[in-house]
C-alpha atoms as a PDB file:
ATOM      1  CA  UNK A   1       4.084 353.411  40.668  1.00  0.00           C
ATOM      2  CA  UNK A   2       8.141 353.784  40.513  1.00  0.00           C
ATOM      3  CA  UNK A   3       9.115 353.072  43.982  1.00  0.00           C
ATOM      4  CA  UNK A   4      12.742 353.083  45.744  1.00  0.00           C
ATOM      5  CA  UNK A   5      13.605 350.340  48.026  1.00  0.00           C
ATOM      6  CA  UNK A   6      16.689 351.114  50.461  1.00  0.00           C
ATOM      7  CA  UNK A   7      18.511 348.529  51.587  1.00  0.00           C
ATOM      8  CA  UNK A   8      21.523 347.592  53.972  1.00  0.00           C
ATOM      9  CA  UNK A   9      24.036 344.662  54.174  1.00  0.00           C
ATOM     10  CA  UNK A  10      24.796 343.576  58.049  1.00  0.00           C
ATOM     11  CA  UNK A  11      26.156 341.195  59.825  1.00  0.00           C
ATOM     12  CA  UNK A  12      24.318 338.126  60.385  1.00  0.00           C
ATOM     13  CA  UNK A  13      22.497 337.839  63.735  1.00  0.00           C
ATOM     14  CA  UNK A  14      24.975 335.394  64.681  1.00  0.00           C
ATOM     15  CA  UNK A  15      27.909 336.688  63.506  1.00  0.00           C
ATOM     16  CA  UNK A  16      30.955 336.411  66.541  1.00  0.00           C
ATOM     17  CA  UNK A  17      31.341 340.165  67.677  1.00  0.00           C
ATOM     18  CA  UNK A  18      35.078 340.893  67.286  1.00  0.00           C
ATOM     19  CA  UNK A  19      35.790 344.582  67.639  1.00  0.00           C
ATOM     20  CA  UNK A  20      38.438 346.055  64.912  1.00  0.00           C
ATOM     21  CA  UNK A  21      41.505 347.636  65.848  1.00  0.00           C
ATOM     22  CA  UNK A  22      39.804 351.166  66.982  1.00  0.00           C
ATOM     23  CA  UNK A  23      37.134 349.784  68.933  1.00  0.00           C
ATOM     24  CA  UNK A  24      34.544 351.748  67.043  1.00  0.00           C
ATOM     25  CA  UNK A  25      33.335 348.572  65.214  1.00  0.00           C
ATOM     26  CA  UNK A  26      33.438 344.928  64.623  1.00  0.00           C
ATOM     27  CA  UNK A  27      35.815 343.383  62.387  1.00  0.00           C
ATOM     28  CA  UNK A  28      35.241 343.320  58.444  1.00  0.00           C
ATOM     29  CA  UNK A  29      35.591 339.235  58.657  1.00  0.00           C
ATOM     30  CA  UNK A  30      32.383 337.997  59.501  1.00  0.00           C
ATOM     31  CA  UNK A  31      29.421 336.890  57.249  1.00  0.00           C
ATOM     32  CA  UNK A  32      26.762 339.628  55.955  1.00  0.00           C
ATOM     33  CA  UNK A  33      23.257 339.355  55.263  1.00  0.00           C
ATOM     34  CA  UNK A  34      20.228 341.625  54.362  1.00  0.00           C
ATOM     35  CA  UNK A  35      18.595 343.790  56.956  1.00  0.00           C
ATOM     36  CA  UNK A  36      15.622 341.689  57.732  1.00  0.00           C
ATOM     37  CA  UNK A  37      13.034 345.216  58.020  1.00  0.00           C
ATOM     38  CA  UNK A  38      14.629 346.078  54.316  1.00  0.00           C
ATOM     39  CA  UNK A  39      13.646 342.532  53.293  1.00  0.00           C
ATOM     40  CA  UNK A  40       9.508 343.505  54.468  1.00  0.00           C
ATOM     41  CA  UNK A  41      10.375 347.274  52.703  1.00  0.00           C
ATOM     42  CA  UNK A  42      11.490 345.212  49.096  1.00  0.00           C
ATOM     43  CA  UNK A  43       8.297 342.440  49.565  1.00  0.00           C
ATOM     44  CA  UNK A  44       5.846 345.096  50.225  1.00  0.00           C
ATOM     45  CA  UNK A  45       7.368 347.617  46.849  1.00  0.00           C
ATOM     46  CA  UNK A  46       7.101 344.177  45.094  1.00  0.00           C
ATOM     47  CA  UNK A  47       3.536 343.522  46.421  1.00  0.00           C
ATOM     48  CA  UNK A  48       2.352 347.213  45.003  1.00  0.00           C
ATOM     49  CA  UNK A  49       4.005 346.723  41.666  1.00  0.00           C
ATOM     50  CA  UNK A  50       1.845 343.725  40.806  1.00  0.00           C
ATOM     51  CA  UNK A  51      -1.144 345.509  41.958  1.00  0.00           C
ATOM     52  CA  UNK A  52      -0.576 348.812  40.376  1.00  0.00           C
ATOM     53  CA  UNK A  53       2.216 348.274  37.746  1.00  0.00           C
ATOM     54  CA  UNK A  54       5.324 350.413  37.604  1.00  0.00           C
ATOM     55  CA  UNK A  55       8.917 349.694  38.697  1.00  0.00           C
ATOM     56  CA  UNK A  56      10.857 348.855  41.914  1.00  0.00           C
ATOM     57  CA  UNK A  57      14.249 349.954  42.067  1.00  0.00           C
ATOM     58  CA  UNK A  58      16.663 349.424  44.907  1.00  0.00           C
ATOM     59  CA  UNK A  59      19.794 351.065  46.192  1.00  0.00           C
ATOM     60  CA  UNK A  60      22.627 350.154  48.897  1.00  0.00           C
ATOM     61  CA  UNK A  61      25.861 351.845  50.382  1.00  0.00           C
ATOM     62  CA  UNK A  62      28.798 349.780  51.101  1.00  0.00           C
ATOM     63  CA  UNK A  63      31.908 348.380  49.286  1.00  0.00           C
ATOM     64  CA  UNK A  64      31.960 345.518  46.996  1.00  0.00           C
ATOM     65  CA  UNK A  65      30.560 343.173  49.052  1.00  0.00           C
ATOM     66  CA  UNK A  66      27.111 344.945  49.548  1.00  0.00           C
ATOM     67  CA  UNK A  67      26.262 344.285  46.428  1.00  0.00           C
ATOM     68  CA  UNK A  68      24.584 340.509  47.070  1.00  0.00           C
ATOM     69  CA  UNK A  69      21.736 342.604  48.481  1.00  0.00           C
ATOM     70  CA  UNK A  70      21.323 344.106  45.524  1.00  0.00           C
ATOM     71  CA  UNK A  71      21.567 340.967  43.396  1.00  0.00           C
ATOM     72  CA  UNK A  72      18.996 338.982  45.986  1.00  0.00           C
ATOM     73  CA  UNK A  73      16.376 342.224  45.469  1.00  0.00           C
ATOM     74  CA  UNK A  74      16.937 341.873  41.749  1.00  0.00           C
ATOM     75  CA  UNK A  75      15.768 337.858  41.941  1.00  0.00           C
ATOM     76  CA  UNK A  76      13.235 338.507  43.583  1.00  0.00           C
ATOM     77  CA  UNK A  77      11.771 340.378  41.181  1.00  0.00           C
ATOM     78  CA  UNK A  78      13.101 343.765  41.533  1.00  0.00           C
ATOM     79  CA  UNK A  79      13.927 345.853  38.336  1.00  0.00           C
ATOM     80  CA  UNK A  80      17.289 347.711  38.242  1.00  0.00           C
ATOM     81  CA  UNK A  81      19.526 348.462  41.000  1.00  0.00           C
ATOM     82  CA  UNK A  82      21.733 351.620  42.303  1.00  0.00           C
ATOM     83  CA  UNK A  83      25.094 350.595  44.448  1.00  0.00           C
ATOM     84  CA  UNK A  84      26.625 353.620  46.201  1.00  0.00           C
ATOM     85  CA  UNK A  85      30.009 351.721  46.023  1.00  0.00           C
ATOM     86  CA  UNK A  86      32.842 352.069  48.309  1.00  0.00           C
ATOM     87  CA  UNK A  87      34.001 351.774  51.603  1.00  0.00           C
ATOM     88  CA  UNK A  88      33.877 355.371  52.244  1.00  0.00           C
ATOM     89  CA  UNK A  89      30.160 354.829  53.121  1.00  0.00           C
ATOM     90  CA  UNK A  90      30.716 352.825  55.699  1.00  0.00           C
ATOM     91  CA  UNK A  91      31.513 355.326  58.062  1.00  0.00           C
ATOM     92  CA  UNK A  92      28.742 358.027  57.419  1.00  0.00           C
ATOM     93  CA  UNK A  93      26.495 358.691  59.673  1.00  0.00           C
ATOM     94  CA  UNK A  94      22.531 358.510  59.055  1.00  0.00           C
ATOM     95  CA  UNK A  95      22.364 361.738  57.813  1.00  0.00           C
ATOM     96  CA  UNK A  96      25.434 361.618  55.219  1.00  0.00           C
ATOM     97  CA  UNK A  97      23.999 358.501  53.905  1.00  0.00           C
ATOM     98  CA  UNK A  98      20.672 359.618  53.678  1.00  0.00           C
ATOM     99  CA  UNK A  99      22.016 362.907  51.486  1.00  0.00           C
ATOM    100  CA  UNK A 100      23.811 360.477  49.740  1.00  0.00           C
ATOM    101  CA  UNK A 101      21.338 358.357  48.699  1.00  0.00           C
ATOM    102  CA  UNK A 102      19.023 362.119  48.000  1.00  0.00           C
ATOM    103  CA  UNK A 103      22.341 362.668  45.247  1.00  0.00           C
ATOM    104  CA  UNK A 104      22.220 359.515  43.782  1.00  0.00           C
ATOM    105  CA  UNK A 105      18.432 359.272  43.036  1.00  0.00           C
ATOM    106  CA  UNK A 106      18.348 363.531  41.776  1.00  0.00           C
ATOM    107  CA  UNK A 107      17.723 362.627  38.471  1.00  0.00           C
ATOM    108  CA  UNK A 108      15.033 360.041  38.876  1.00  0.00           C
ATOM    109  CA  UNK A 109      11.465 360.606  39.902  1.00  0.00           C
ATOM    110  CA  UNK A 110       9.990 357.804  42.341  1.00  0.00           C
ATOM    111  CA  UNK A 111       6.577 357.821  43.499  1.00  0.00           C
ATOM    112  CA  UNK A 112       7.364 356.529  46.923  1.00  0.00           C
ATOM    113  CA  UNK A 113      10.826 355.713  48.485  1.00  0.00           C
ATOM    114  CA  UNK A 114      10.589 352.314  51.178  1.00  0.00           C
ATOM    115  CA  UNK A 115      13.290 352.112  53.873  1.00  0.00           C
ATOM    116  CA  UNK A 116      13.039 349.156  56.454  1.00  0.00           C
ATOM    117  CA  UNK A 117      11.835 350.167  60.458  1.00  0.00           C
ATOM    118  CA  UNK A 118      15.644 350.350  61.382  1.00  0.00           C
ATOM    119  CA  UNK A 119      18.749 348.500  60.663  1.00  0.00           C
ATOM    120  CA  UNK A 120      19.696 345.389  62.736  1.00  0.00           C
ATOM    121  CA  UNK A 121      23.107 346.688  63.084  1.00  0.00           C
ATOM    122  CA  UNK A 122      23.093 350.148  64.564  1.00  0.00           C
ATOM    123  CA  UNK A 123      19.229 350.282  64.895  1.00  0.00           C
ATOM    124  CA  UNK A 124      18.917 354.435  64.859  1.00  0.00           C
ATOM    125  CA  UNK A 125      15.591 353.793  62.548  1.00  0.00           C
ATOM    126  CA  UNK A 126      17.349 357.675  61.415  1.00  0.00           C
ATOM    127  CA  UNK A 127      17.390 357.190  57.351  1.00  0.00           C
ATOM    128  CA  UNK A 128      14.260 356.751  56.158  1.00  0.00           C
ATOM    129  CA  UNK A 129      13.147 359.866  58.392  1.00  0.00           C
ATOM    130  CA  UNK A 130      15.888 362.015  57.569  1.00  0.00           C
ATOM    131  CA  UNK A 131      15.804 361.126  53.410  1.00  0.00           C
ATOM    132  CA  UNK A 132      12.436 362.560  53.572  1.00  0.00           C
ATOM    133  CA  UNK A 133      13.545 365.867  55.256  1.00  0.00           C
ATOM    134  CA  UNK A 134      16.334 366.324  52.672  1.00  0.00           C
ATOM    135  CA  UNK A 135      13.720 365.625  49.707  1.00  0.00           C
ATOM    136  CA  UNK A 136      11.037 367.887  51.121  1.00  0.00           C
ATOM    137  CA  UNK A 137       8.434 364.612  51.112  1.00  0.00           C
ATOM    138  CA  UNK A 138       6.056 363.955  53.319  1.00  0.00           C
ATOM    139  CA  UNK A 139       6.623 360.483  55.696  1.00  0.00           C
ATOM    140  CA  UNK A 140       5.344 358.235  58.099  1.00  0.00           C
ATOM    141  CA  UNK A 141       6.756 355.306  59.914  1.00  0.00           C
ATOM    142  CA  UNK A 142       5.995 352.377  61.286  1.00  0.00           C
ATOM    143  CA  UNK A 143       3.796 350.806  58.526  1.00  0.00           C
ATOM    144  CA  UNK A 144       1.672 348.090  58.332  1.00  0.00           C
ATOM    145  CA  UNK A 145      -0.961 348.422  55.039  1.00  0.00           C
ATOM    146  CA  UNK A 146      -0.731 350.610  52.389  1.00  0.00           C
ATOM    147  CA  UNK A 147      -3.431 351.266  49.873  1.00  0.00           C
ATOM    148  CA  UNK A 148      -3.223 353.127  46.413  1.00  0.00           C
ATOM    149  CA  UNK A 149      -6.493 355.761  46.695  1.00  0.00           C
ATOM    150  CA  UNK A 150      -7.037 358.705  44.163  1.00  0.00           C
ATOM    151  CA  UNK A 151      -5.621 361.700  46.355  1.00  0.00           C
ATOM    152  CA  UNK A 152      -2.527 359.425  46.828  1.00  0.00           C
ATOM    153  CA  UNK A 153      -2.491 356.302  49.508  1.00  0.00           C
ATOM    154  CA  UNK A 154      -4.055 355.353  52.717  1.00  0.00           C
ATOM    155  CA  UNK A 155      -1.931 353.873  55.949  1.00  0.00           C
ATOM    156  CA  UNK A 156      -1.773 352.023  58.844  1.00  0.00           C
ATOM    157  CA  UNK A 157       0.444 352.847  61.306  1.00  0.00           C
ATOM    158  CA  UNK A 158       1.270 350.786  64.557  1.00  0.00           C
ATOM    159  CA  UNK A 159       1.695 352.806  67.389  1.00  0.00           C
ATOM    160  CA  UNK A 160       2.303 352.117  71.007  1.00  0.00           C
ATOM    161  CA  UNK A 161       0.093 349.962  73.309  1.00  0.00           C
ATOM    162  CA  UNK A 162      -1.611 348.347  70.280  1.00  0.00           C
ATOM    163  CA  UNK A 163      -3.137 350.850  68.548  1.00  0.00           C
ATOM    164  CA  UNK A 164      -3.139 352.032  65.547  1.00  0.00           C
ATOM    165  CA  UNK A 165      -3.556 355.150  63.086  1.00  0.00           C
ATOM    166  CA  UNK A 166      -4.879 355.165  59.508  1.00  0.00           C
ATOM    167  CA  UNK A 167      -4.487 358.154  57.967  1.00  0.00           C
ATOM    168  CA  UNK A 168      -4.063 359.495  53.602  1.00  0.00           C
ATOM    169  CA  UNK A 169      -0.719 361.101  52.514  1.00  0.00           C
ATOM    170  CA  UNK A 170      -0.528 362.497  48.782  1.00  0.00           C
ATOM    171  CA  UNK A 171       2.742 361.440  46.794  1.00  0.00           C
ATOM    172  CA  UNK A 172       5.371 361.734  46.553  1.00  0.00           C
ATOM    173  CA  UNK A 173       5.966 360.120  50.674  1.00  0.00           C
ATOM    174  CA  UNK A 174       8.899 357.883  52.293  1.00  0.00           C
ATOM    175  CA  UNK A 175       7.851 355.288  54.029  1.00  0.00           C
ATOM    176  CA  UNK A 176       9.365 353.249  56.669  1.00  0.00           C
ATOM    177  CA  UNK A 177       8.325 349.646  56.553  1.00  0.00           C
ATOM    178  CA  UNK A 178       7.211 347.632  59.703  1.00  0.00           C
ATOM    179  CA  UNK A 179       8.414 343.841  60.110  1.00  0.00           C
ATOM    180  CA  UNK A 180       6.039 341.421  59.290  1.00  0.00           C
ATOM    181  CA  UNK A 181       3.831 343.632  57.306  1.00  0.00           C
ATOM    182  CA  UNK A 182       3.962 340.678  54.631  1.00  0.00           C
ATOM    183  CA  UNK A 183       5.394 337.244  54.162  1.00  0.00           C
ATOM    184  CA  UNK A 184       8.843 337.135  52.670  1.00  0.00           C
ATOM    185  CA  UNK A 185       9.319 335.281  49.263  1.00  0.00           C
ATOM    186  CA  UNK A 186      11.949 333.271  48.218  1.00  0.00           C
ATOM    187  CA  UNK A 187      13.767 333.773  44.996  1.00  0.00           C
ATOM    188  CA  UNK A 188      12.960 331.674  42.177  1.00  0.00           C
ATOM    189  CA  UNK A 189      15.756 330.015  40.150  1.00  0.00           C
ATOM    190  CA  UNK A 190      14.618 331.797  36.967  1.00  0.00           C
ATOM    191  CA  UNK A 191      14.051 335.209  39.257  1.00  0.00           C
ATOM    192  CA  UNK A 192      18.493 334.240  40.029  1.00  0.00           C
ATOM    193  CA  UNK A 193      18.983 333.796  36.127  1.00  0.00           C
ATOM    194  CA  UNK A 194      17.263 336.964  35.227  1.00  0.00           C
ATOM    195  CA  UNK A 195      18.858 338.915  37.544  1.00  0.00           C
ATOM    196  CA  UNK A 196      22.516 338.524  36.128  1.00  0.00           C
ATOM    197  CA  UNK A 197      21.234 340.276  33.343  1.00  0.00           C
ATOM    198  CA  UNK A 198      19.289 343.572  35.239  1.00  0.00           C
ATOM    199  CA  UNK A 199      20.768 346.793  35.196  1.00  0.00           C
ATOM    200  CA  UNK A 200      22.850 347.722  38.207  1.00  0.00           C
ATOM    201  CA  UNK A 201      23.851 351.169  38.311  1.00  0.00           C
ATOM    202  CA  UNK A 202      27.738 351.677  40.552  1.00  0.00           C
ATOM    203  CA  UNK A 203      27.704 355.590  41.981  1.00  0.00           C
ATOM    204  CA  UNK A 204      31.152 356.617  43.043  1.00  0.00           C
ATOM    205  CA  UNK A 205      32.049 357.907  46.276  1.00  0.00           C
ATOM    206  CA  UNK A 206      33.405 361.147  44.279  1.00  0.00           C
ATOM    207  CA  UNK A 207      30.276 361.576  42.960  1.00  0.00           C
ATOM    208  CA  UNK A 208      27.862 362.114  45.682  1.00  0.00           C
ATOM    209  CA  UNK A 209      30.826 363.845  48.115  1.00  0.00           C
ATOM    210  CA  UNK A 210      30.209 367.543  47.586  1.00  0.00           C
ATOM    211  CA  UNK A 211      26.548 367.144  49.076  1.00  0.00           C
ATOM    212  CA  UNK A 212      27.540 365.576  52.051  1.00  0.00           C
ATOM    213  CA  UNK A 213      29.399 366.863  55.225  1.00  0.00           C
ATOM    214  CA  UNK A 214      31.000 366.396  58.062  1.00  0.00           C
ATOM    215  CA  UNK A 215      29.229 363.597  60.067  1.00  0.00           C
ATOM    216  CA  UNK A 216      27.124 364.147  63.148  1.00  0.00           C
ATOM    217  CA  UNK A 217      26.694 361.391  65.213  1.00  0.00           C
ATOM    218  CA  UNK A 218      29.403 358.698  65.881  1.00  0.00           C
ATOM    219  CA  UNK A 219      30.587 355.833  68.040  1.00  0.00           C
ATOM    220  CA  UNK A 220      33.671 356.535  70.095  1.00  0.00           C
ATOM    221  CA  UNK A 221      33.902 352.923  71.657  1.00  0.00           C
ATOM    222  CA  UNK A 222      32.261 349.717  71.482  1.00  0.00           C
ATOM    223  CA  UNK A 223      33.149 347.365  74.333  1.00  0.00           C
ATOM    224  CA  UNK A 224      31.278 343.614  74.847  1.00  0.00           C
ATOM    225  CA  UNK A 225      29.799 343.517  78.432  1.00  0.00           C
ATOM    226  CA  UNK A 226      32.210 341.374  80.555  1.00  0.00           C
ATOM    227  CA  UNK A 227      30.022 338.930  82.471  1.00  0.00           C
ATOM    228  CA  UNK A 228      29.584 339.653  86.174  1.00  0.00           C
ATOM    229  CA  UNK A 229      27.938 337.329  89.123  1.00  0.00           C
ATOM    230  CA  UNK A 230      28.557 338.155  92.412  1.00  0.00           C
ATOM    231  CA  UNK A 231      26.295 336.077  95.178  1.00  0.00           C
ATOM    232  CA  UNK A 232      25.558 336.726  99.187  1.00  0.00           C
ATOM    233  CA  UNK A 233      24.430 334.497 101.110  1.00  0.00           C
ATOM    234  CA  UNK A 234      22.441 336.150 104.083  1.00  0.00           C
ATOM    235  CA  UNK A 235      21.883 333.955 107.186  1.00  0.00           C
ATOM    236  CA  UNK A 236      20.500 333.620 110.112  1.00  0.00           C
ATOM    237  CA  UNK A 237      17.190 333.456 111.499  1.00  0.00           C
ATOM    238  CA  UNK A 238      14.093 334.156 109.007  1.00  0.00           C
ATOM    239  CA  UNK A 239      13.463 337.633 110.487  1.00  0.00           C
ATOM    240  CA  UNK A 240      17.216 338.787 110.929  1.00  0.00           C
ATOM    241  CA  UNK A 241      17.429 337.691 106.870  1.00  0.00           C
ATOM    242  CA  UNK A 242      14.298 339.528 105.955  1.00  0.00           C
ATOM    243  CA  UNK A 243      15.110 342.562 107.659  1.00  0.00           C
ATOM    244  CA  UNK A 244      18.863 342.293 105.939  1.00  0.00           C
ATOM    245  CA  UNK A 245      16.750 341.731 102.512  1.00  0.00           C
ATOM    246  CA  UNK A 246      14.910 345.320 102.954  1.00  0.00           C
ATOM    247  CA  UNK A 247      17.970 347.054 104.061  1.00  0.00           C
ATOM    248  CA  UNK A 248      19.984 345.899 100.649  1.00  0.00           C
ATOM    249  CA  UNK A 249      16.841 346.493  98.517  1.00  0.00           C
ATOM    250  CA  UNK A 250      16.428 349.659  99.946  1.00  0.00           C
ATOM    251  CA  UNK A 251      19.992 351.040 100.487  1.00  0.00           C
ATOM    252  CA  UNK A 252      21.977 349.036  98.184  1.00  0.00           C
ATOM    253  CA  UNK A 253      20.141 348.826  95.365  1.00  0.00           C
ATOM    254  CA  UNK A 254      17.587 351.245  96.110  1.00  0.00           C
ATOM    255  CA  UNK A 255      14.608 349.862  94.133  1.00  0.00           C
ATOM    256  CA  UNK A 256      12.279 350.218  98.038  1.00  0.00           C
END
């Protein structure tokens, strides 16, 4: 199976949140790692390639600096890679990025396409989704076990409440890949040496612009939450306070 891995460079989860100059985002001087659900999506794409054969190929937005995403997925064992470079893509919105990536890939022919649950940065969980739409594929999210079956594969989806659905989708599909569907591997030193030497595709930001347009959805203001305690006493006898209590849960903050 050729499969298509999508993958996203954020900020580490403990990266200092300093908002830029606009407010619309934090600053560009903090570390970057890989979306953790992208890191399931590549394992599990690496995980049906050994099974089935084929080729895993992965592909990332972002200027310059996205590209250790790529170069991790390559020592891991991935095969080529495709960097949408430039920090044009920064600002599109899910659906720009997803017809981006839909421009890129027009002259390849994947099986299936793997996108993490949602990214740890914005967290819309809007790509995957929308990459299928623009294809004309058929998608499912939330998955945790796919099979390889004649018509095309079998899945298990988690849904709410801890249930689950299994159900067969022919290719070509998108899927979006649950967290801890698999355990993570590390790369090996020779997987690092190898993957200096792997083809890495760069696609312009000239070259995917006339499909895309104006964007959507996006943030007017970020602000961090200023931190508020405020503390009454309430005295007096035990009944007086009780009957205060219900008044304040009931009036104040209305939750009676």
């Amino acid at each position: 199976m050729k499969i298509l891995v999508c993958m996203k460079q954020v900020p580490q989860k403990d990266a200092p949140l300093k908002l830029n100059e606009s407010g619309a985002w934090i600053r560009e001087d903090v570390s970057y790692e890989v979306n953790e659900p992208d890191a399931y999506a590549l394992e599990e794409a690496l995980r049906q390639k050994e099974k089935h054969g084929g080729e895993v190929v992965v592909i990332t937005t972002g200027p310059a600096r996205a590209q250790q995403v790529l170069r991790e997925a390559l020592a891991k064992g991935a095969d080529r890679a495709i960097h949408l470079e430039g920090s044009e893509f920064v600002s599109l919105d899910s659906f720009n990025t997803a017809k981006a990536i839909a421009a890129a890939i027009k002259d390849d022919q994947f099986d299936l396409i793997f996108t993490g649950l949602q990214s740890d940065d914005y967290g819309y969980a809007q790509t995957g989704v929308l990459l299928a739409e623009i294809l004309g594929w058929p998608h499912a999210t939330i998955i945790m076990s796919i099979e390889k079956s004649e018509g095309g594969i079998r899945l298990k989806r988690e849904l709410e409440a801890g249930f689950f659905q299994h159900l067969e989708m022919p290719l070509p599909a998108v899927l979006t890949i649950q967290s801890g569907i698999n355990k993570l591997r590390y790369a090996t030193l020779i997987g690092i040496k190898q993957a200096k030497n792997k083809p890495l595709r760069k696609v312009a930001y000239a070259e995917v612009q006339s499909a895309l347009g104006p964007n959507l959805q996006k943030i007017e203001k970020l602000y961090v939450p200023q931190k508020q305690k405020k503390t009454e006493m309430l005295e007096g006898p035990p009944a007086e306070i009780a009957k205060k209590l219900v008044d304040k849960l009931k009036n104040d903050i209305r939750v009676l």
